[in-house]
C-alpha atoms as a PDB file:
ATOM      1  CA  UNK A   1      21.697 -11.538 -33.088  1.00  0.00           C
ATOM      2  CA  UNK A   2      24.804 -12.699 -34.626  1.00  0.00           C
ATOM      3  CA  UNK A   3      26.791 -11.532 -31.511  1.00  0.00           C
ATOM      4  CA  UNK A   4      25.755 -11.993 -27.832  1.00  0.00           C
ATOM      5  CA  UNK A   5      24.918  -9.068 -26.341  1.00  0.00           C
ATOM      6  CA  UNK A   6      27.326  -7.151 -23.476  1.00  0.00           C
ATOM      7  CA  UNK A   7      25.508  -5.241 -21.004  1.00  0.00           C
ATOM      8  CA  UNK A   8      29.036  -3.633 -20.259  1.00  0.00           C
ATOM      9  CA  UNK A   9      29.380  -2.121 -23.572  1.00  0.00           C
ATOM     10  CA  UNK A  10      25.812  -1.146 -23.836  1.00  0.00           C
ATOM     11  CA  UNK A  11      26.019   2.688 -23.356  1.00  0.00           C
ATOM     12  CA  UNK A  12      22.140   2.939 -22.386  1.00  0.00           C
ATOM     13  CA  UNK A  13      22.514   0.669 -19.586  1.00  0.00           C
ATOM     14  CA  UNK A  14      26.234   1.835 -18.309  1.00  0.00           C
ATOM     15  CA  UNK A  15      24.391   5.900 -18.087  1.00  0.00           C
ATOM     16  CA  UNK A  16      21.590   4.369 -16.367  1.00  0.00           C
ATOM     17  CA  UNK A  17      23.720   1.946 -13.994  1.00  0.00           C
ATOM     18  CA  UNK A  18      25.552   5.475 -13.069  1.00  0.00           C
ATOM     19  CA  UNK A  19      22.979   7.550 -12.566  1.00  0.00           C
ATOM     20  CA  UNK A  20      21.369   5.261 -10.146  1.00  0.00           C
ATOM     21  CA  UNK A  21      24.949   4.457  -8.479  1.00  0.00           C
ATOM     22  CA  UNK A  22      25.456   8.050  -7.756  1.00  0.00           C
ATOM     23  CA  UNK A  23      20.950   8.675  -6.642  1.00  0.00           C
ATOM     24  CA  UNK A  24      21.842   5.578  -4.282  1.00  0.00           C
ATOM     25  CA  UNK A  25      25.330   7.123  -2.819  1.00  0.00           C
ATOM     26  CA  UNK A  26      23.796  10.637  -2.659  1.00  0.00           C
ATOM     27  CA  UNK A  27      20.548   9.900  -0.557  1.00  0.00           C
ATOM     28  CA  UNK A  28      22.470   7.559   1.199  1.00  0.00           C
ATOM     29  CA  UNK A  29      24.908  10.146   2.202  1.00  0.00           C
ATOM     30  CA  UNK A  30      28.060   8.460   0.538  1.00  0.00           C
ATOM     31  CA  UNK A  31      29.439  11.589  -0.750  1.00  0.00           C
ATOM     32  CA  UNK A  32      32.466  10.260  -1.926  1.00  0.00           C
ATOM     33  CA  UNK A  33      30.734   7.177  -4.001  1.00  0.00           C
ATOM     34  CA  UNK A  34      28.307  10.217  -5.325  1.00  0.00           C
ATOM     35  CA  UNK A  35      31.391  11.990  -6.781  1.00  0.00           C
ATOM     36  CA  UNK A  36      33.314   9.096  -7.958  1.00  0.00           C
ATOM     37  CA  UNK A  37      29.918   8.534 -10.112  1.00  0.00           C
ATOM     38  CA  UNK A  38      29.874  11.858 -11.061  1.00  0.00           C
ATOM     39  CA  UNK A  39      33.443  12.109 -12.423  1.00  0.00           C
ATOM     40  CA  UNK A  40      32.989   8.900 -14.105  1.00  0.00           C
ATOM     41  CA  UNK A  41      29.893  10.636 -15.894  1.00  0.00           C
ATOM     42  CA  UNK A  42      31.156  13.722 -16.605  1.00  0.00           C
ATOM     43  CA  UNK A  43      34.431  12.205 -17.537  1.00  0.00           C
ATOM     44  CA  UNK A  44      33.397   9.586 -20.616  1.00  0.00           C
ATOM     45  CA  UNK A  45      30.118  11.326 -21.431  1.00  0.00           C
ATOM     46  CA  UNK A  46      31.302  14.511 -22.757  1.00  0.00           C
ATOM     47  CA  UNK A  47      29.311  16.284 -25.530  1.00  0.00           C
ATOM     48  CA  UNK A  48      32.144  15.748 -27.453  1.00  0.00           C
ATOM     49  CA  UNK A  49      33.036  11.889 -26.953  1.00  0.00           C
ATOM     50  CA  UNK A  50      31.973   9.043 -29.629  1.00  0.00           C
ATOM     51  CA  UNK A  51      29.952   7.480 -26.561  1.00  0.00           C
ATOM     52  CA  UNK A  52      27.988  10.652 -26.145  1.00  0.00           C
ATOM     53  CA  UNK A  53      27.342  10.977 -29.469  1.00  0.00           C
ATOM     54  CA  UNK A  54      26.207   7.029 -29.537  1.00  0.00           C
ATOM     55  CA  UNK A  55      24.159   7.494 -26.028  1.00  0.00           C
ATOM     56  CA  UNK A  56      22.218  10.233 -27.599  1.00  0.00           C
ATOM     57  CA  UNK A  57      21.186   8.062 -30.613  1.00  0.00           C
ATOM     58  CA  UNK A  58      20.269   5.253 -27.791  1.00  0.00           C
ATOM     59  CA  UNK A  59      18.460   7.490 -25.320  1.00  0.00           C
ATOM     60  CA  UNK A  60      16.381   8.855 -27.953  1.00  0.00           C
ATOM     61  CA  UNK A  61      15.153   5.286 -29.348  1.00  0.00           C
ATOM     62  CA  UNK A  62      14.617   4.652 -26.365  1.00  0.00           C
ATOM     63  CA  UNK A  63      12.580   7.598 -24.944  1.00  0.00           C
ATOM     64  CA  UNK A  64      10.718   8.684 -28.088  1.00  0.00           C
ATOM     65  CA  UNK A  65       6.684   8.039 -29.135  1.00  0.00           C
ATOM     66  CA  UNK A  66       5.795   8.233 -32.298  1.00  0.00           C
ATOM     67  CA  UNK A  67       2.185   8.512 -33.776  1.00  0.00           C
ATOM     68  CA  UNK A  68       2.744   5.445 -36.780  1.00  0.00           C
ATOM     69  CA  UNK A  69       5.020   2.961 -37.826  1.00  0.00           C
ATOM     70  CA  UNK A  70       5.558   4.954 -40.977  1.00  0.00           C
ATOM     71  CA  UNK A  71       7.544   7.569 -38.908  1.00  0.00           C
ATOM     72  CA  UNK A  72       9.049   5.200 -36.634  1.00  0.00           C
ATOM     73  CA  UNK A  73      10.275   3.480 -39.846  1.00  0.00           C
ATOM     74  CA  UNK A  74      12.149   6.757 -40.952  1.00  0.00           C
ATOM     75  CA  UNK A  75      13.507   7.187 -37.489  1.00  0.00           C
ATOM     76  CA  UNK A  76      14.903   3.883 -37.729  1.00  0.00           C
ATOM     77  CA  UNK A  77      16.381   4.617 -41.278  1.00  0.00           C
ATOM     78  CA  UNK A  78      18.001   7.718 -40.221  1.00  0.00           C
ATOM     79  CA  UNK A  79      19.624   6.434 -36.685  1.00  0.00           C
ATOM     80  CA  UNK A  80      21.100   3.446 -39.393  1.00  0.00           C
ATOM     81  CA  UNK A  81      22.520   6.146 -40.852  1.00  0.00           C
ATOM     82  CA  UNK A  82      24.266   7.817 -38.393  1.00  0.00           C
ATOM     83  CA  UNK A  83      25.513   5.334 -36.553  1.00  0.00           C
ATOM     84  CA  UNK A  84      27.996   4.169 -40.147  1.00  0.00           C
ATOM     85  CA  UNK A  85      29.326   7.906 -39.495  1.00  0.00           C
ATOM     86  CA  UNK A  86      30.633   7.206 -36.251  1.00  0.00           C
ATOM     87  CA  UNK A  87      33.914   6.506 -35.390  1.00  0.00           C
ATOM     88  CA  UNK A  88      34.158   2.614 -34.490  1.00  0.00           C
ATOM     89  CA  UNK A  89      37.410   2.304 -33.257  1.00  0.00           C
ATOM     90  CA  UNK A  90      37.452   6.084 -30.985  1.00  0.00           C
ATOM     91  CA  UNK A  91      33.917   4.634 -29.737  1.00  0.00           C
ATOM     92  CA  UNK A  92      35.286   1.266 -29.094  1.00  0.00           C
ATOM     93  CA  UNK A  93      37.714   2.566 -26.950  1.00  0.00           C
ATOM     94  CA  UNK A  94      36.241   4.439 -24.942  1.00  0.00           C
ATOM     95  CA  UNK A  95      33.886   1.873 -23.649  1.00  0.00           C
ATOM     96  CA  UNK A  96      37.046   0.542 -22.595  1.00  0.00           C
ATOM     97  CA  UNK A  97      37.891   3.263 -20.549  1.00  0.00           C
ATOM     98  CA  UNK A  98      34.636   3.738 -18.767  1.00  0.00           C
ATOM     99  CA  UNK A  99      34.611   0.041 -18.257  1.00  0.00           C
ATOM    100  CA  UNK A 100      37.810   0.333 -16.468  1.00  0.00           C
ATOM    101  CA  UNK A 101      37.197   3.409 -14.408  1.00  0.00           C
ATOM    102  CA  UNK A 102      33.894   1.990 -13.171  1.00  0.00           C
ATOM    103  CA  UNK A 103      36.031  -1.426 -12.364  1.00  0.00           C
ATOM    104  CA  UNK A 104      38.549   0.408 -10.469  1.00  0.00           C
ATOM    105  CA  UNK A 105      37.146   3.440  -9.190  1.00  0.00           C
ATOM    106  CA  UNK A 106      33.437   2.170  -8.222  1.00  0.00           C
ATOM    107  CA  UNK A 107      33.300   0.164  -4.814  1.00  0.00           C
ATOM    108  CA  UNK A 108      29.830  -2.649  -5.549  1.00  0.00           C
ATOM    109  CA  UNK A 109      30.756  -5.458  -6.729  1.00  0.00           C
ATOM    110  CA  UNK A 110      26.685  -5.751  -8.087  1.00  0.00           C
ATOM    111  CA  UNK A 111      26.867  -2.484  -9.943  1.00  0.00           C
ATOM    112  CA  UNK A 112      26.432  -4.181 -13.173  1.00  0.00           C
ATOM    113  CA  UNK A 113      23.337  -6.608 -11.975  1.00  0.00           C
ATOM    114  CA  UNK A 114      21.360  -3.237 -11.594  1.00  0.00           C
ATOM    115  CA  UNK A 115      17.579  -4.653 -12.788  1.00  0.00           C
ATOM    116  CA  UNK A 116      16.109  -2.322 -15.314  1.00  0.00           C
ATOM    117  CA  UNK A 117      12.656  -2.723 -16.412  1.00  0.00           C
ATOM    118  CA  UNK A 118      13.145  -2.550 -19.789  1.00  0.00           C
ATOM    119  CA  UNK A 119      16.116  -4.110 -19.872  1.00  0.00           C
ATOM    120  CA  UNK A 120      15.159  -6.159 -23.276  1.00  0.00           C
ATOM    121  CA  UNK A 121      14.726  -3.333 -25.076  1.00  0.00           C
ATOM    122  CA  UNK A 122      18.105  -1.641 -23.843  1.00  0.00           C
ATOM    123  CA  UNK A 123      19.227  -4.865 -25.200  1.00  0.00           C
ATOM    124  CA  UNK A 124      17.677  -4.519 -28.833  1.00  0.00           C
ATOM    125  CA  UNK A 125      18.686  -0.760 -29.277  1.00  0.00           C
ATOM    126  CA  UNK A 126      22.367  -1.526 -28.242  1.00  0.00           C
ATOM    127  CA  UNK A 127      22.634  -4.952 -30.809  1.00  0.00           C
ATOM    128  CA  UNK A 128      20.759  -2.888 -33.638  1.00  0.00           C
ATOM    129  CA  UNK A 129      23.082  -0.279 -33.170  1.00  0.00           C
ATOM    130  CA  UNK A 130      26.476  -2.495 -33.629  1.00  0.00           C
ATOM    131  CA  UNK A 131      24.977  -4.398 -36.412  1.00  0.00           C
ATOM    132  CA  UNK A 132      23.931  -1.298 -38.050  1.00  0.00           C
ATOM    133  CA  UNK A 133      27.526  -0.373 -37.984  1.00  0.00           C
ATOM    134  CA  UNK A 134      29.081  -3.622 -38.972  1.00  0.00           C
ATOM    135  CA  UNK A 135      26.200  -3.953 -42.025  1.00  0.00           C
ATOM    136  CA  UNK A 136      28.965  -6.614 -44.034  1.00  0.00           C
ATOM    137  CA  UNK A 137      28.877  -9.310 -41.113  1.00  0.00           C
ATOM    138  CA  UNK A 138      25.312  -8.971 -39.684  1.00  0.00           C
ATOM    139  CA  UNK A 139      22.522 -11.251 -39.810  1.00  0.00           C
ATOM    140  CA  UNK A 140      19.590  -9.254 -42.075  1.00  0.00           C
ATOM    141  CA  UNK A 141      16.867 -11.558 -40.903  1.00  0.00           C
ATOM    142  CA  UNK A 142      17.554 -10.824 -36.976  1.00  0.00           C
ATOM    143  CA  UNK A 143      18.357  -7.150 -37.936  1.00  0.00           C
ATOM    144  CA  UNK A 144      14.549  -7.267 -39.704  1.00  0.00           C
ATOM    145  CA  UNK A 145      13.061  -9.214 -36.319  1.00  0.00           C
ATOM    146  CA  UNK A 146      14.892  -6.633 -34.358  1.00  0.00           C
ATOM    147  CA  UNK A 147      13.500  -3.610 -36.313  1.00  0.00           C
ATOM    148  CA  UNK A 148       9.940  -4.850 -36.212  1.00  0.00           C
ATOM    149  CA  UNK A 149      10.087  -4.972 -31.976  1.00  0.00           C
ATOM    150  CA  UNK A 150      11.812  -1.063 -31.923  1.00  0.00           C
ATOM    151  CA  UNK A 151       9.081   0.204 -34.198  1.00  0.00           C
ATOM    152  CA  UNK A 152       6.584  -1.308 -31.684  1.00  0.00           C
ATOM    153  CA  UNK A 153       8.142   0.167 -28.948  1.00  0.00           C
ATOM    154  CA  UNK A 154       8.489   3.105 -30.909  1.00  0.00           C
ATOM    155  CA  UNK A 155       5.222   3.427 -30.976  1.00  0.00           C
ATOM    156  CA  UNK A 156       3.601   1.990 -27.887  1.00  0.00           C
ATOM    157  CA  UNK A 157       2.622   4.963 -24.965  1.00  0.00           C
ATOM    158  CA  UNK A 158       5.322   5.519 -22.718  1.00  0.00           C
ATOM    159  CA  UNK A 159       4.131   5.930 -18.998  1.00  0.00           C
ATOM    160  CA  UNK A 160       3.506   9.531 -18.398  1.00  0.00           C
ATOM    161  CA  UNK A 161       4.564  10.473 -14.822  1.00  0.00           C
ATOM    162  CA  UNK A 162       2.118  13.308 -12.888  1.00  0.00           C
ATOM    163  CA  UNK A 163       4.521  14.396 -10.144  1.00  0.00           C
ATOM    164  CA  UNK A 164       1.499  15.871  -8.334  1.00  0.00           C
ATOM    165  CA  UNK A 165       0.108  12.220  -8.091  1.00  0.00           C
ATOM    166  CA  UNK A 166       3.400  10.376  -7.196  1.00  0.00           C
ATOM    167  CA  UNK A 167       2.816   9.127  -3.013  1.00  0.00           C
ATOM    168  CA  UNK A 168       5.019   7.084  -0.817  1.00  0.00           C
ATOM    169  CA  UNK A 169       3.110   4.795  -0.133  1.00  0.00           C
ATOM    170  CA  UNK A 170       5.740   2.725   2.142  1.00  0.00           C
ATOM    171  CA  UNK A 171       6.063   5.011   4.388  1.00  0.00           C
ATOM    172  CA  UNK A 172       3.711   5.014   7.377  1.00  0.00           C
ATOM    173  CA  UNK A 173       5.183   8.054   9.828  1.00  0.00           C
ATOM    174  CA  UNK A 174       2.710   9.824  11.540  1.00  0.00           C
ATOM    175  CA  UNK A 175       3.227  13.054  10.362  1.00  0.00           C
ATOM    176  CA  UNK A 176       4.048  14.401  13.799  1.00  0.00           C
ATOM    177  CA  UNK A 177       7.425  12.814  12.989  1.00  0.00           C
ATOM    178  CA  UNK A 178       7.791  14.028   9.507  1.00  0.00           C
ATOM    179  CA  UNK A 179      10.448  17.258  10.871  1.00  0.00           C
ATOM    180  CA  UNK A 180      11.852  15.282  13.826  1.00  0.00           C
ATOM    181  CA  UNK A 181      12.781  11.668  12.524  1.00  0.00           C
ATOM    182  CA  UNK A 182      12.084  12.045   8.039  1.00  0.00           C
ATOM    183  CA  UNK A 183      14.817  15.047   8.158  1.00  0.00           C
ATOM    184  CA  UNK A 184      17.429  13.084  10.019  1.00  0.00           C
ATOM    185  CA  UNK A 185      17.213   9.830   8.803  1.00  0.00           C
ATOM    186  CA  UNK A 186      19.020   8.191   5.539  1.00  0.00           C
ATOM    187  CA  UNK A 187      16.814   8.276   2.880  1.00  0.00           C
ATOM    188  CA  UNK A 188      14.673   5.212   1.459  1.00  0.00           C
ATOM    189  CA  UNK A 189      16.275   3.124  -1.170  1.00  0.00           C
ATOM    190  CA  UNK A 190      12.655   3.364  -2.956  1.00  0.00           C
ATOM    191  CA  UNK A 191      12.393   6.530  -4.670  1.00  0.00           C
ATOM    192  CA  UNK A 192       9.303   7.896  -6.474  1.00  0.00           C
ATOM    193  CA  UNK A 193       9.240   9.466  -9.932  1.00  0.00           C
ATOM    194  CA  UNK A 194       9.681  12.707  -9.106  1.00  0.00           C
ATOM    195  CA  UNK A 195      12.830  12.103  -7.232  1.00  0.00           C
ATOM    196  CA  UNK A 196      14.512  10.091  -9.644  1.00  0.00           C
ATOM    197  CA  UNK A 197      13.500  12.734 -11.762  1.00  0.00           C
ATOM    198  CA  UNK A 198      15.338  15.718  -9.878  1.00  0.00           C
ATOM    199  CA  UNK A 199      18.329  13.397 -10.083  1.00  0.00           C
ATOM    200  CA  UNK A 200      18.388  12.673 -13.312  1.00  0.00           C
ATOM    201  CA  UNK A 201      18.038  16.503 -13.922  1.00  0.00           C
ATOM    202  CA  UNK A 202      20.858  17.333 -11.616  1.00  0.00           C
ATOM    203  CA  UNK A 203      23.381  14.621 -13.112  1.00  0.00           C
ATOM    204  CA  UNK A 204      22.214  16.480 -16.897  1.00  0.00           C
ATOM    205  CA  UNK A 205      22.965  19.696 -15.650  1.00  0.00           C
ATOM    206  CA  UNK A 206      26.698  18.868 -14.410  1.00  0.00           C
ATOM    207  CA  UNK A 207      27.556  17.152 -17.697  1.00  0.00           C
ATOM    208  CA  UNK A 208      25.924  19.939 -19.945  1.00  0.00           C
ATOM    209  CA  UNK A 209      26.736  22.770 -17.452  1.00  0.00           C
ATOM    210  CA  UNK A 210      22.872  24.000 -18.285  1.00  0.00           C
ATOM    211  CA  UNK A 211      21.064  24.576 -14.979  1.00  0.00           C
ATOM    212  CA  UNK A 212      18.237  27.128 -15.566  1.00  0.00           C
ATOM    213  CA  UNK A 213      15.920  24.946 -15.836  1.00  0.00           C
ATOM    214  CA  UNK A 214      16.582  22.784 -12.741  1.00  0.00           C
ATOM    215  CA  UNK A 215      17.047  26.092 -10.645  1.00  0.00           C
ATOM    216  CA  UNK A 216      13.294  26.726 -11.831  1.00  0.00           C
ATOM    217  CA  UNK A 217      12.403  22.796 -10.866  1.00  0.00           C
ATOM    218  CA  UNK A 218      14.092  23.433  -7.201  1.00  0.00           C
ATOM    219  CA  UNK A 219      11.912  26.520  -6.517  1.00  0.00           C
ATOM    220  CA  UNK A 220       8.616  25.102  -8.104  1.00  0.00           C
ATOM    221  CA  UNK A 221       9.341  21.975  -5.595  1.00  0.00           C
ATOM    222  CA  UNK A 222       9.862  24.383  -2.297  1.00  0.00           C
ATOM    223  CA  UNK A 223       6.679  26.099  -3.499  1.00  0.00           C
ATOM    224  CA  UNK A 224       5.063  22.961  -3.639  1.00  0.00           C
ATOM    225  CA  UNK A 225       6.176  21.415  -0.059  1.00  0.00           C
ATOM    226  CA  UNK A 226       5.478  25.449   1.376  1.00  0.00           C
ATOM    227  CA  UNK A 227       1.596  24.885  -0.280  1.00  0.00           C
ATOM    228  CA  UNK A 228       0.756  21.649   1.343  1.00  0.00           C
ATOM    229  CA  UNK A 229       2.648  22.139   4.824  1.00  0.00           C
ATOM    230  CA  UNK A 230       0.279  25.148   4.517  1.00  0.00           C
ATOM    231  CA  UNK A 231      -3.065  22.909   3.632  1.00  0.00           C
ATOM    232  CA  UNK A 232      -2.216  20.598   6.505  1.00  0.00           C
ATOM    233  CA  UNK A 233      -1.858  23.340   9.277  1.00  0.00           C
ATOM    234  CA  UNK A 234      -5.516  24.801   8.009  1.00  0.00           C
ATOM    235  CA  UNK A 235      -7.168  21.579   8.343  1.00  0.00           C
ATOM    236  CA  UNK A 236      -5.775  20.143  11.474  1.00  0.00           C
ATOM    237  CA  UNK A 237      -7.223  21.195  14.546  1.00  0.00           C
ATOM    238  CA  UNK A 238      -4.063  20.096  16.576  1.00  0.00           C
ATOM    239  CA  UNK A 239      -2.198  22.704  18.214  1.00  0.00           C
ATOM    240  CA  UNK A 240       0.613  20.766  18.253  1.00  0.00           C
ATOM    241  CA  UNK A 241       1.121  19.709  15.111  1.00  0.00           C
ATOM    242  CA  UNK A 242       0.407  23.248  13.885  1.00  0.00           C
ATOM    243  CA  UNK A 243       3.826  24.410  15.377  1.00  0.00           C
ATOM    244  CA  UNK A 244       5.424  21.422  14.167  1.00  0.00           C
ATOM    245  CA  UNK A 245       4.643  22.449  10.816  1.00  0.00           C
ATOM    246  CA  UNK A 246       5.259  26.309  11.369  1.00  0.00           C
ATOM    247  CA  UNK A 247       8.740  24.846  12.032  1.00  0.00           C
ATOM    248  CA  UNK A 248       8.975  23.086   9.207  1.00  0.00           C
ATOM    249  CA  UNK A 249       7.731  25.793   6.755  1.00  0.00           C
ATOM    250  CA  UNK A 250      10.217  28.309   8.630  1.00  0.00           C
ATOM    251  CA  UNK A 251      13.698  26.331   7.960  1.00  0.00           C
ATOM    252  CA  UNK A 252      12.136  25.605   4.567  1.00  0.00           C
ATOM    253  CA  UNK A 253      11.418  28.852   3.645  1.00  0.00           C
ATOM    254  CA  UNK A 254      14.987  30.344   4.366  1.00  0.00           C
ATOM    255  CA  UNK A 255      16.509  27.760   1.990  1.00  0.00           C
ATOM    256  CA  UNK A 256      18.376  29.348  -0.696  1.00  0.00           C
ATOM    257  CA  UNK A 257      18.466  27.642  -4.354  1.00  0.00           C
ATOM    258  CA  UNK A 258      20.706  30.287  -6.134  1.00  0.00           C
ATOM    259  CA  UNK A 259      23.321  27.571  -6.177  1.00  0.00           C
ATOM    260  CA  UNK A 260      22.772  23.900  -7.152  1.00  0.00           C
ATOM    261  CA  UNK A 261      24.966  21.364  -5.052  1.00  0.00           C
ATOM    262  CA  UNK A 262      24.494  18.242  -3.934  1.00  0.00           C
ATOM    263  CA  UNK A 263      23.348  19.903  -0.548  1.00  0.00           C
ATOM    264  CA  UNK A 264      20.745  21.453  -2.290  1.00  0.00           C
ATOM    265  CA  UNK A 265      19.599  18.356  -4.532  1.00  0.00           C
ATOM    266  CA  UNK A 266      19.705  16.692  -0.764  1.00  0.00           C
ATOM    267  CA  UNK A 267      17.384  19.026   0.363  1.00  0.00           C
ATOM    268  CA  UNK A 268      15.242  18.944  -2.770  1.00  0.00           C
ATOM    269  CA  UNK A 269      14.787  15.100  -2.228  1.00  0.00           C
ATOM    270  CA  UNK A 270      14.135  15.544   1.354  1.00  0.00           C
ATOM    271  CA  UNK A 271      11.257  18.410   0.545  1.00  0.00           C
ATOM    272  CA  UNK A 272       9.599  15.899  -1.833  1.00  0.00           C
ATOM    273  CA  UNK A 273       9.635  12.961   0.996  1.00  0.00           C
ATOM    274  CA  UNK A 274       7.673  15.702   3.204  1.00  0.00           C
ATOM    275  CA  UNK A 275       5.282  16.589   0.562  1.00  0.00           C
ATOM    276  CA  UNK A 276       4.302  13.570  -0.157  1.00  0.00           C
ATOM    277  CA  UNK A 277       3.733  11.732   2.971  1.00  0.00           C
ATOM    278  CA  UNK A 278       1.494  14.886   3.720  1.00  0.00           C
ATOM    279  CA  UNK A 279      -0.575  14.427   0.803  1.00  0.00           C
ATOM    280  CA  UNK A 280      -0.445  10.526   1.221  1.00  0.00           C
ATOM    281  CA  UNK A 281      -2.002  11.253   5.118  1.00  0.00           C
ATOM    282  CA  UNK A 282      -4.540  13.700   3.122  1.00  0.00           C
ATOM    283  CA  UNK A 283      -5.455  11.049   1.184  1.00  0.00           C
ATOM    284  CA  UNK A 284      -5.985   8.634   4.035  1.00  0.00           C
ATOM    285  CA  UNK A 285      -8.784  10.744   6.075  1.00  0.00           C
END
């Protein structure tokens, strides 16, 4: 494109850098990175910023499937459109801002070399998106290139995540030692799907203030770690790790999720670990 691209002020990569600043500093039990994340998140992304309005427009080229390239070509037409309607300087600005608060409030000096898979495409959205809005000085022929590459994307299948089906398979605990050692340990740096998930749902719900739905998620995911610490017990025929399971079900089952925290989320992730290195040992017999 006719300008080089700046991961810095592309506001698909800065959400994304956050979001796994604050997963790291949470599971590692850096509460005070976690919130300094957090505010920086709920602080610039506001549902009633310029750079919310702009991240919503990115997130959804980015995230949406679309059955031709007739319909992706419409998409495409209309995000052109909206992006002329917002306001350049306000939005320009407060790229600034975030840029500086992440600078000065954020201790990792490699917070911006976060790898992201599909980092070339984060790319593409985020130049199409400033030469959409500066139409007079852009270069057609690389706007054209660049349009041709999002409608493929636009429609080529995303990967579709089964929870049920997402195993640690890193992890090699017996699971004797699930309670006693995965419980009191840091977390892994490696999460699976479903965690990143929970996190992703629990950074959404403090910037929107809507958490129904991730009340429901907590409570389907203590069902689900109750259900297979139950299938284990049944099919082992060791006393002893029987009662080591009774214990776990018992200080699971007294958790309360009427109130989403980061204790909670904690939990969450933790109850997820469990249930999946008991279905990954299921697996292995």
């Amino acid at each position: 494109m006719s300008r080089v691209h700046n991961k810095k002020r592309n506001v698909g990569l800065m959400y994304e850098f956050l979001i796994r600043y604050m997963s790291e500093s949470l599971v590692e039990n850096n509460d005070r990175e976690s919130k300094k994340a957090l505010k920086i998140l709920k602080k610039h992304f506001k549902p009633s910023s310029e750079l919310y309005r702009e991240f919503r427009l990115f997130n959804s080229l980015i995230k949406t499937t679309v059955s031709s390239d007739r319909i992706a070509a419409a998409i495409i037409s209309e995000a052109r459109k909206a992006v002329r309607r917002y306001d350049s300087k306000s939005l320009d600005k407060q790229k600034s801002l975030l840029i500086r608060d992440i600078n000065h409030l954020l201790s990792n000096d490699d917070f911006y070399n976060q790898k992201i898979s599909e980092y070339r495409m984060y790319a593409t959205v985020q130049t199409l998106i400033n030469e959409w809005r500066n139409i007079e000085n852009a270069d057609i022929s690389k706007i054209a290139e660049y349009e041709d590459a999002l409608v493929e994307w636009l429609t080529s299948k995303k990967e579709t995540v089964i929870l049920e089906d997402q195993v640690d398979k890193k992890n090699d605990q017996l699971v004797v030692d699930i309670m006693f050692k995965k419980l009191n340990e840091k977390y892994s740096k490696s999460f699976c799907d479903e965690q990143k998930s929970l996190i992703r749902s629990y950074v959404f719900s403090l910037t929107s203030n809507e958490n129904k739905n991730l009340l429901r998620t907590v409570n389907t995911i203590k069902e689900k770690c109750l259900n297979s610490i139950d299938l284990l017990s049944e099919n082992s025929d060791f006393k002893n790790l029987q009662n080591k399971m009774t214990i776990a079900r018992e200080k699971i089952q007294v958790l309360n999720f009427q109130e989403i925290n980061d204790r909670s989320i904690s939990k969450c992730l933790e109850m997820i670990s469990l249930k999946n290195e008991i279905l990954n040992k299921d697996d292995e017999k």
